[in-house]
Protein backbone atom coordinates (compact mmCIF):
# COMPACT_ATOMS: atom_id res chain seq x y z
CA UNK A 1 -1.85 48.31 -5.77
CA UNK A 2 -1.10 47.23 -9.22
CA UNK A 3 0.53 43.64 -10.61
CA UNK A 4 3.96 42.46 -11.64
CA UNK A 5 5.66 41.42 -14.59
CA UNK A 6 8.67 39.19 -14.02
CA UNK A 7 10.95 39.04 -16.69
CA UNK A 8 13.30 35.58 -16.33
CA UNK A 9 15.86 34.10 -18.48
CA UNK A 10 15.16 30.60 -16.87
CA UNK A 11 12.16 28.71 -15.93
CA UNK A 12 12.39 29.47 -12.35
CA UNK A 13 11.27 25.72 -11.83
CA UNK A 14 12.63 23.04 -10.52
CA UNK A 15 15.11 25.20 -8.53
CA UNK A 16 17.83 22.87 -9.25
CA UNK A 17 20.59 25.37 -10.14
CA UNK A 18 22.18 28.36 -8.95
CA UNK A 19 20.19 30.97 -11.14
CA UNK A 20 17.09 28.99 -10.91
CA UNK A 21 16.93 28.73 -7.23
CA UNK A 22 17.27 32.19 -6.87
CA UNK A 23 14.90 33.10 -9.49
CA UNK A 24 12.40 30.40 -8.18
CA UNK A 25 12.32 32.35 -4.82
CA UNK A 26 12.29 36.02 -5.64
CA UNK A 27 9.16 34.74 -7.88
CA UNK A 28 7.64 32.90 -4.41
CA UNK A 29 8.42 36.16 -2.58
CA UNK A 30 6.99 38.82 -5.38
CA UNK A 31 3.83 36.36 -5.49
CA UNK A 32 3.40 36.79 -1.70
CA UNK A 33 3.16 40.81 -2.56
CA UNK A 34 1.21 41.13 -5.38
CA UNK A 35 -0.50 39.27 -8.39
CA UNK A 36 2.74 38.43 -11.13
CA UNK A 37 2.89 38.02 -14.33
CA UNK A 38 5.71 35.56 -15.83
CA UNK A 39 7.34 35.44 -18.81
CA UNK A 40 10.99 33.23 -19.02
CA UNK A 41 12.50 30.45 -21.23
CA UNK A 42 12.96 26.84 -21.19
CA UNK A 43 15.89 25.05 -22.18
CA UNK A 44 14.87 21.77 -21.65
CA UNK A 45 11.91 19.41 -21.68
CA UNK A 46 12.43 19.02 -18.13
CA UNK A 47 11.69 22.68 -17.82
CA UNK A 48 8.01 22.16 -19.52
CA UNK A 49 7.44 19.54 -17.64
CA UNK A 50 7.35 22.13 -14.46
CA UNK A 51 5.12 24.16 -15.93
CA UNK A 52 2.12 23.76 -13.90
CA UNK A 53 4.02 24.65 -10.98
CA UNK A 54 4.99 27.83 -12.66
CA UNK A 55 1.27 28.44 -13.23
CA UNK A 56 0.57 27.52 -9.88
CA UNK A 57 2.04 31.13 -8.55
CA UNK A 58 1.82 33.16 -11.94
CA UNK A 59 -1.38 34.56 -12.98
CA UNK A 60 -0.32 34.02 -16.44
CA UNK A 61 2.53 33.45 -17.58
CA UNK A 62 4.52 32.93 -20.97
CA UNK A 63 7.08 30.07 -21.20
CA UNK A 64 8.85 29.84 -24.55
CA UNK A 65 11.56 27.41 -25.32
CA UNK A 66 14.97 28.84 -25.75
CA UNK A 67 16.31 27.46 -29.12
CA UNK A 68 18.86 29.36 -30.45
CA UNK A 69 22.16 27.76 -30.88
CA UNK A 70 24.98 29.75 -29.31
CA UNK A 71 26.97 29.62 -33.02
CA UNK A 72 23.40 31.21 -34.12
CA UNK A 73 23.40 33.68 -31.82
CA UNK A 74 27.50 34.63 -31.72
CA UNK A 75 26.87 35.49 -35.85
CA UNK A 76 23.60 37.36 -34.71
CA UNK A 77 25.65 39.40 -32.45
CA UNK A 78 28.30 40.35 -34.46
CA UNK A 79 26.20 41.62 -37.15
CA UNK A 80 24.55 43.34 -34.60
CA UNK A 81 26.83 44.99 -32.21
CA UNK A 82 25.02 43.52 -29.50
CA UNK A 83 26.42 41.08 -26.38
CA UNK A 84 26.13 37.15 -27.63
CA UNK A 85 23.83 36.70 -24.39
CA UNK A 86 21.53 38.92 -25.17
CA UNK A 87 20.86 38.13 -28.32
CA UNK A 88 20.69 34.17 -27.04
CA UNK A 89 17.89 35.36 -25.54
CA UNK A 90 16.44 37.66 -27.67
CA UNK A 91 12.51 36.04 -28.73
CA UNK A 92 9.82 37.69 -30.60
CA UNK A 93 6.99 35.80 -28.92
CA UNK A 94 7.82 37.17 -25.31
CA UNK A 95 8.19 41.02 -26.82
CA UNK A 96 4.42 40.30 -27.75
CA UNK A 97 3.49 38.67 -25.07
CA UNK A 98 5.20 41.53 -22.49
CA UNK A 99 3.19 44.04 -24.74
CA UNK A 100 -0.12 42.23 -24.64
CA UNK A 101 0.30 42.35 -20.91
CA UNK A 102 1.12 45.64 -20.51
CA UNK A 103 -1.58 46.53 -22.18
CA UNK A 104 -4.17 44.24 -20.74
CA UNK A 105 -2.93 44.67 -17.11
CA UNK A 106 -2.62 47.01 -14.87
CA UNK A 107 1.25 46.92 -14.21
CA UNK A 108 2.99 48.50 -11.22
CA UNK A 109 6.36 47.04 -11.36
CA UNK A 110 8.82 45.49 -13.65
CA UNK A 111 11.04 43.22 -11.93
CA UNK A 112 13.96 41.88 -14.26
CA UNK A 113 16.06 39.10 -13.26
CA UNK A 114 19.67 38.75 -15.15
CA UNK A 115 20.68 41.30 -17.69
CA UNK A 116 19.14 39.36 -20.44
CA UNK A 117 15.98 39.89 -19.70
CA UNK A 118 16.09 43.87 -19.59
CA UNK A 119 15.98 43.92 -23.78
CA UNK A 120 11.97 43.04 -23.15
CA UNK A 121 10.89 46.34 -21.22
CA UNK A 122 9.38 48.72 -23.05
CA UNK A 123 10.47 52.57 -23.33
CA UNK A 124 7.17 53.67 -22.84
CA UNK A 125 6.35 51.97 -19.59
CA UNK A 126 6.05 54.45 -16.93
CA UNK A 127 5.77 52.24 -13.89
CA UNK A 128 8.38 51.06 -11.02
CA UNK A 129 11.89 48.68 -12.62
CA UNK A 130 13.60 46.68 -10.65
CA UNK A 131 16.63 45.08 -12.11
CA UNK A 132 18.41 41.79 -10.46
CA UNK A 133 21.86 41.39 -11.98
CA UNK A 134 22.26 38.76 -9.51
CA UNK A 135 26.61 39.49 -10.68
CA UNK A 136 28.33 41.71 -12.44
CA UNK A 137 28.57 39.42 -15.77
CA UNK A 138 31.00 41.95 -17.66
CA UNK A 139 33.44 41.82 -14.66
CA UNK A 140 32.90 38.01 -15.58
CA UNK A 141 33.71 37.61 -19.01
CA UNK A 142 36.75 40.22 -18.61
CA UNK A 143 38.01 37.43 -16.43
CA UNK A 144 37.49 34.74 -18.85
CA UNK A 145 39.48 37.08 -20.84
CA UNK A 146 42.34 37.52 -19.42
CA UNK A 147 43.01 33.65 -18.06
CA UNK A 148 42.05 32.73 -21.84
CA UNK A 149 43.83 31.42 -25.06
CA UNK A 150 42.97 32.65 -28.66
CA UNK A 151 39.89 33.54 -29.87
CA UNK A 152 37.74 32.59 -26.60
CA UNK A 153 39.89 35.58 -25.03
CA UNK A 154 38.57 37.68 -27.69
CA UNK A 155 35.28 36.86 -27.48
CA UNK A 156 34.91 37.02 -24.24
CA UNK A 157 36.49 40.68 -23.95
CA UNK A 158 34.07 42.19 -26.55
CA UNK A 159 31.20 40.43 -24.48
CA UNK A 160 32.52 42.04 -21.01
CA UNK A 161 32.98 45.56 -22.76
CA UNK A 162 29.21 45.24 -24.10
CA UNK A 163 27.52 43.64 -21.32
CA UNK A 164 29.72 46.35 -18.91
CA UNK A 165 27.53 49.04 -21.20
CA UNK A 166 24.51 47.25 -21.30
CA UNK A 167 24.31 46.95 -17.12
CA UNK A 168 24.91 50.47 -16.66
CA UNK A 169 22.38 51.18 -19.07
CA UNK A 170 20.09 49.52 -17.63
CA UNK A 171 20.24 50.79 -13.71
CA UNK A 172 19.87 54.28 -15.60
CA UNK A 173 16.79 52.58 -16.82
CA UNK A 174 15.91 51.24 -13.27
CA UNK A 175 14.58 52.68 -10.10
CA UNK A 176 16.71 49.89 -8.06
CA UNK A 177 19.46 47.62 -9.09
CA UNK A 178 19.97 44.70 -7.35
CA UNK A 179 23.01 42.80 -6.62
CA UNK A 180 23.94 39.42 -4.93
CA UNK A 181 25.93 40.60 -2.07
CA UNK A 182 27.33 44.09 -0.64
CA UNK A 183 30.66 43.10 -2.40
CA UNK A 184 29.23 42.82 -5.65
CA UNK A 185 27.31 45.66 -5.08
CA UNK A 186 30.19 47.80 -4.78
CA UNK A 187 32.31 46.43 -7.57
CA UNK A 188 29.34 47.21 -9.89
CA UNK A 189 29.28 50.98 -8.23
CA UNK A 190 32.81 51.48 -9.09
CA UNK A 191 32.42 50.07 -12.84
CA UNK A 192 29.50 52.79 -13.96
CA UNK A 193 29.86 56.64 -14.58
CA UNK A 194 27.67 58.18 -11.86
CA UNK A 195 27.00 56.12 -8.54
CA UNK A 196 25.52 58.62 -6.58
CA UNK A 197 23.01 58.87 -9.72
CA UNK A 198 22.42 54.99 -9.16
CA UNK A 199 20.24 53.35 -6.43
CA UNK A 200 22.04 49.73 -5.76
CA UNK A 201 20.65 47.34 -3.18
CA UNK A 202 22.13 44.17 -1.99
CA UNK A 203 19.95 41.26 -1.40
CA UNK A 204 22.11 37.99 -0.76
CA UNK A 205 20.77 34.23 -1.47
CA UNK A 206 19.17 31.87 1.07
CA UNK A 207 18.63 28.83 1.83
CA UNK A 208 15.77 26.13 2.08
CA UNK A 209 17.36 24.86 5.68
CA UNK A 210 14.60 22.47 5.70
CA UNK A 211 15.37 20.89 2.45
CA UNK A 212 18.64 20.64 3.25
CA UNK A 213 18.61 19.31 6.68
CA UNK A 214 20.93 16.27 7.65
CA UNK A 215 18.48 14.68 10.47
CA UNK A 216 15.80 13.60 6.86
CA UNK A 217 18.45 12.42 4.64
CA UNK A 218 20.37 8.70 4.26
CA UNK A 219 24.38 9.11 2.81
CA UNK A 220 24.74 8.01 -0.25
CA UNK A 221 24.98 4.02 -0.39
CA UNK A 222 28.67 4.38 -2.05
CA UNK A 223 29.94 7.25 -0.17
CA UNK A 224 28.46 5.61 3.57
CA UNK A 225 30.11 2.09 2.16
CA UNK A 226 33.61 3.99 1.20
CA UNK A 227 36.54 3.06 3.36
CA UNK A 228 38.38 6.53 3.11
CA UNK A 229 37.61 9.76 3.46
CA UNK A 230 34.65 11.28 1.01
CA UNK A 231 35.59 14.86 -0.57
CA UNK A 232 32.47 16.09 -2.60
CA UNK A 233 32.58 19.02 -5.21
CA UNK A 234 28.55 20.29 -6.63
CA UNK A 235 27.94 22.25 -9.49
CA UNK A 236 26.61 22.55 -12.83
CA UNK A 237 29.70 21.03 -14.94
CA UNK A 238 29.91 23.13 -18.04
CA UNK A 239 30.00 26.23 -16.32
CA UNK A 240 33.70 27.36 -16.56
CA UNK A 241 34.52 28.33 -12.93
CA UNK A 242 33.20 24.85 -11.81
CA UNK A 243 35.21 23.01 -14.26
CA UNK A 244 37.94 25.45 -13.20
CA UNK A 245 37.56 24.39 -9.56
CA UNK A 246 37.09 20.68 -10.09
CA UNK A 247 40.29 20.67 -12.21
CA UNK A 248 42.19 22.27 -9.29
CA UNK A 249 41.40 19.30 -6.96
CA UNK A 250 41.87 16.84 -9.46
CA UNK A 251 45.80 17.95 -10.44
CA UNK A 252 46.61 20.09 -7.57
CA UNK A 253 44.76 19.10 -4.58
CA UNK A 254 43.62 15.39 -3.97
CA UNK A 255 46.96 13.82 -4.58
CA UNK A 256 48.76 15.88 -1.72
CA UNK A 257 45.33 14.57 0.13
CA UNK A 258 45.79 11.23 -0.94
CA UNK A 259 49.46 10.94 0.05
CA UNK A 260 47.91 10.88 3.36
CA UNK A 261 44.96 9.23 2.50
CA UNK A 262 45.62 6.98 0.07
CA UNK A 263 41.55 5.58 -0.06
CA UNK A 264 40.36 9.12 -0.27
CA UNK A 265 37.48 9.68 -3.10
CA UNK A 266 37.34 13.10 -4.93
CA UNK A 267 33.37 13.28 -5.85
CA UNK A 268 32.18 15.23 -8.72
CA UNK A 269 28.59 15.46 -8.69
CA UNK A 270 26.62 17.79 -10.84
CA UNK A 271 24.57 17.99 -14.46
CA UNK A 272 26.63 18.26 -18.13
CA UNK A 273 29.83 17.35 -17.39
CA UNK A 274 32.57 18.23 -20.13
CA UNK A 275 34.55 15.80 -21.29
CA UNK A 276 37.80 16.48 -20.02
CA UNK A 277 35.87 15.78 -16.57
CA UNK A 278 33.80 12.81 -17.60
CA UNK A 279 37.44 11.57 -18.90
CA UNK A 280 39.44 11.26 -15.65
CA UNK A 281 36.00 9.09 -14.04
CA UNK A 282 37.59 5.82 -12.26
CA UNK A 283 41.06 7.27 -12.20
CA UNK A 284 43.28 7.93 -9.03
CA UNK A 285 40.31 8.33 -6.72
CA UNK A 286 37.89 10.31 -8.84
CA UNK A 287 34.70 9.67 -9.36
CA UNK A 288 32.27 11.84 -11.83
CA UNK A 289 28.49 11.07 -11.59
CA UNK A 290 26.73 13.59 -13.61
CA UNK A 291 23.54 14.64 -13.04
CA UNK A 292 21.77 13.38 -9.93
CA UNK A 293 18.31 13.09 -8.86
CA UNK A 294 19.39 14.06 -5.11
CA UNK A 295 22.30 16.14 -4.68
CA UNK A 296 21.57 16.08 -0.67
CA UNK A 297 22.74 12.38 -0.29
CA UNK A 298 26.11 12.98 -1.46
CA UNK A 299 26.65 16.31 0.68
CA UNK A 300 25.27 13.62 4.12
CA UNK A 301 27.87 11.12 2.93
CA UNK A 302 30.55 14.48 2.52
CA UNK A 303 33.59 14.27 4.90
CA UNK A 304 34.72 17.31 3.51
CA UNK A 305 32.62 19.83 0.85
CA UNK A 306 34.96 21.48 -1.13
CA UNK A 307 34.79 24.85 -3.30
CA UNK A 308 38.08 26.24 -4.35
CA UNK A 309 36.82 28.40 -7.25
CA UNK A 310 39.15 30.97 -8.29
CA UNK A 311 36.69 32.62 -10.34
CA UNK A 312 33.13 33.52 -8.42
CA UNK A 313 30.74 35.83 -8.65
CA UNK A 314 27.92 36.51 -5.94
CA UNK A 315 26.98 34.11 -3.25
CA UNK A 316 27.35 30.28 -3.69
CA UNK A 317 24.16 28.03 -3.66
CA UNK A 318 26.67 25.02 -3.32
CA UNK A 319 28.56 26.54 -0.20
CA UNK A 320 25.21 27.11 1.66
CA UNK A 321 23.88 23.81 0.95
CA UNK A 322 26.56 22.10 2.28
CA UNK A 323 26.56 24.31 5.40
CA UNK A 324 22.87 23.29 5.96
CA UNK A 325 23.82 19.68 5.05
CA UNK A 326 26.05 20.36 8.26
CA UNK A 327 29.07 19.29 6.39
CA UNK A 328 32.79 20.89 6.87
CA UNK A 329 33.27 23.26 3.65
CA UNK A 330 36.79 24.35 2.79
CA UNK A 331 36.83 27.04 0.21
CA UNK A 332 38.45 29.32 -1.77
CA UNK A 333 38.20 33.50 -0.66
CA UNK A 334 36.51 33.81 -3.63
CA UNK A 335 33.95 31.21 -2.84
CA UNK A 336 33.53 32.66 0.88
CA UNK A 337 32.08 36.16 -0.98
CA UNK A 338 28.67 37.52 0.54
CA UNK A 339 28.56 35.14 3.35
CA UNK A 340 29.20 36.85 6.44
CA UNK A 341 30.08 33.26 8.04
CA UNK A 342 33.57 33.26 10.50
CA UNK A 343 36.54 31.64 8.77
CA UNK A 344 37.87 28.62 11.54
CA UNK A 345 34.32 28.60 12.89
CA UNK A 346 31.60 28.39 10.26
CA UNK A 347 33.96 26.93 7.32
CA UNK A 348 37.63 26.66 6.29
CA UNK A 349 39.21 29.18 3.84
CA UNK A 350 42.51 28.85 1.96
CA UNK A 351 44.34 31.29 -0.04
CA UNK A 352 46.10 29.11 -2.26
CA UNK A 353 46.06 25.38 -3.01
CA UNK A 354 48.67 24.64 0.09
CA UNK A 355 45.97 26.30 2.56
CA UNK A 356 43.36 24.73 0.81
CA UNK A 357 45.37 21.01 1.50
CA UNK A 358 46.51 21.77 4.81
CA UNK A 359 42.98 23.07 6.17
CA UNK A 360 41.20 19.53 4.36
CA UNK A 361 43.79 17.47 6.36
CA UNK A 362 43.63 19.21 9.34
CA UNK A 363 39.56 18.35 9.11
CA UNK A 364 40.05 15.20 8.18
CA UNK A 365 42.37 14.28 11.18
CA UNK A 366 40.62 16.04 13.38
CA UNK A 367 37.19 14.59 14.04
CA UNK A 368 35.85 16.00 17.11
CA UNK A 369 36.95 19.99 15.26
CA UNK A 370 35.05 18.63 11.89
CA UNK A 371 31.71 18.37 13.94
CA UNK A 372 32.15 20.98 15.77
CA UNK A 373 32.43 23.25 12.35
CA UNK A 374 29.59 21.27 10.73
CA UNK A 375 27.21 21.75 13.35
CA UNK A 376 28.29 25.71 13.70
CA UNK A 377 28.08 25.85 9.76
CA UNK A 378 23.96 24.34 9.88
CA UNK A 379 23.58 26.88 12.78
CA UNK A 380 24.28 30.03 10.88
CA UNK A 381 22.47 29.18 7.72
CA UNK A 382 19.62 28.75 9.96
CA UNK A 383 19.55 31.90 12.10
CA UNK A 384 21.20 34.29 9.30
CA UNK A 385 20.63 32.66 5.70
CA UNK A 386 16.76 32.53 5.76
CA UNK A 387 15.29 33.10 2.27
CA UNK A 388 12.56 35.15 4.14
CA UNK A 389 15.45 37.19 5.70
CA UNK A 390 17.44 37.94 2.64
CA UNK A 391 14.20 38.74 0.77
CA UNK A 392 12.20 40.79 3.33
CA UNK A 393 13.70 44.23 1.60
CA UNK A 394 11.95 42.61 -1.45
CA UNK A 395 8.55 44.32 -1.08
CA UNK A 396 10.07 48.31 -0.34
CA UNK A 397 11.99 47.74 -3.53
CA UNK A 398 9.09 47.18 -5.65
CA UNK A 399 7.22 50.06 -4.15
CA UNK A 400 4.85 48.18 -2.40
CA UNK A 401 3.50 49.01 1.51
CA UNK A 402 2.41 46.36 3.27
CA UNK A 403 2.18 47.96 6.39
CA UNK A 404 -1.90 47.25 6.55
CA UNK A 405 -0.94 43.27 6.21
CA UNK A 406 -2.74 43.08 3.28
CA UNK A 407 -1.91 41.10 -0.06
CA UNK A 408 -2.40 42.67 -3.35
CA UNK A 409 -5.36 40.17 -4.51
CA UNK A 410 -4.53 38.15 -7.63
């Protein structure tokens, strides 16, 4: 059997975000088949200083720090045509470097993880691709679009009708494309010319359940010294659904909460806040802490999790971990997508920001139901959520047998 190149548009270490987790485990799982080759970008120094662990599983890799400003690359891509993220991550020193490798390697499979990265493999390679959308970005943007005010709405439309050309392009281009769940893997078959011409796979995200287990992890000091109720929202803060979402509880949610529970605390806890988050800190029950060395402490000293995103694509990192964390969730629809959990059971779904309210009070009066749906919520994750689960169709993809048991030596 030959190597793999995988082509990132993060450093797939620490795995302290969405896209990095499941980039930092598709690498752990592709290492366990075969030798891999890396190449990704940094955005931060934080990301170099991870860089022995990246070379820890890579048997080379190429880390390059990711520079360009977005104004940079929005002029770039207007002169160009192109989509604005794929010319943010457009480098010369990984095209050489995915060349060099090519041509010093022997090279079975390409595996490409977010659309970005598929601008690096070359037309002449002849092996196995294997392209990880992880969402359907276009549907995305078109999204942005439409809920938008003038010029983001623009720009965001011309980026959703580009990237929508650029993905089909490239799962003509690949052998497999990969989605995060069956439900994005179907709206992405219904936005491209030829499904039947298309082979689309579905691999959903795990979880670490032993990272995130409740029995090795101390509440928060605040949250386990709070007097009311603790509602806790996680996320990476300048990512617009988030902001979307944390808004929502802010203005529309917390005060019908804390007209019943006038001590309740609304939590925001994630990296990059934007201002008009950081801006409401301290008032009417809200608290914003930023970035965090330990998001698991806040989830133990949860009384609720809450994730009413109106806009999501693909399964949510921050839904699972609070379901291993053993906390109640209560969630948006759109936030329940590609987890196969039982609404009333595993977690709490609302439809619109009066189910959302009513199912959060309901929990929070209810103390004996709360436990019983936290401890069914850290059941599933464990018995279906498994990273080794969701990635066992990992190895077929790639066009590896390892029927004989044996690893493709380094």
């Amino acid at each position: 059997m030959g190597d793999i190149l995988f082509l990132a548009h993060r450093m797939p270490f620490p795995p302290d975000r969405g896209d990095k987790i499941r980039s930092h485990h598709l690498l752990k799982s592709l290492a366990d088949i075969a030798a891999v080759h890396v190449a990704c970008f940094g955005d931060t120094d934080a990301d170099f200083t991870h860089e022995h662990e990246l070379a820890a599983v890579a048997s080379s890799h190429c880390l390059v720090r990711r520079s360009k400003s977005m104004v940079r690359a929005g002029l770039e891509a207007l002169a160009s045509g192109n989509p604005v993220s794929l010319t943010a991550f457009g480098h010369r020193d990984i095209h050489d470097w995915v060349g060099r490798t090519l041509r010093q390697q022997t090279i079975q499979t390409i595996v490409v993880f977010s659309g970005q990265m598929g601008q690096y493999i070359p037309a002449s390679f002849k092996g196995r691709v294997v392209v990880d959308l992880c969402d359907v970005d276009s549907a995305k943007f078109e999204a942005y679009a439409k809920d938008g005010s003038w010029p983001r709405r623009w720009i965001d439309a011309r980026e959703g009708k580009l990237l929508s050309g650029v993905e089909e392009a490239l799962s003509d281009r690949a052998d497999t494309t990969v989605l995060i769940s069956d439900v994005e893997a179907e709206l992405f078959r219904s936005r491209i010319s030829d499904p039947a011409a298309h082979q689309v796979a579905a691999i959903r995200n795990g979880i670490d359940f032993d990272f995130f287990n409740p029995s090795t992890v101390a509440p928060q000091p605040d949250l386990a010294a709070s007097t009311g109720p603790n509602i806790v929202f996680t996320g990476q803060m300048d990512y617009a659904p988030n902001i979307g979402a944390a808004i929502r509880v802010m203005d529309r949610i917390l005060p019908a909460i804390r007209a019943v529970h006038p001590d309740a605390t609304f939590h925001l806890v994630g990296r990059a806040p934007v201002s008009k988050l950081t801006a409401r800190d301290g008032q009417d029950g809200i608290r914003v802490w930023g970035e965090v060395p330990d998001v698991r402490p806040f989830l133990a000293g949860a009384d609720i999790v809450m994730a009413p995103l109106e806009i999501a694509r693909g399964v949510q990192n921050k839904v699972l971990e609070a379901m291993a964390m053993a906390r109640p969730v209560v969630l948006s629809s759109e936030a329940a997508t590609g987890i196969d959990a039982v609404d009333g059971d595993h977690f709490a779904i609302g439809d619109d920001d009066q189910d959302l309210i009513a199912a959060a009070l309901d929990l929070l009066s209810d103390g004996p139901k709360s436990l019983q749906m936290a401890a069914a919520a850290r059941r599933y994750v464990t018995t279906e959520q498994s990273w080794s689960a969701m990635l066992s169709p990992l190895a077929s993809i790639c066009g590896f047998d390892l029927s004989t048991g044996e690893r493709n030596a380094a």
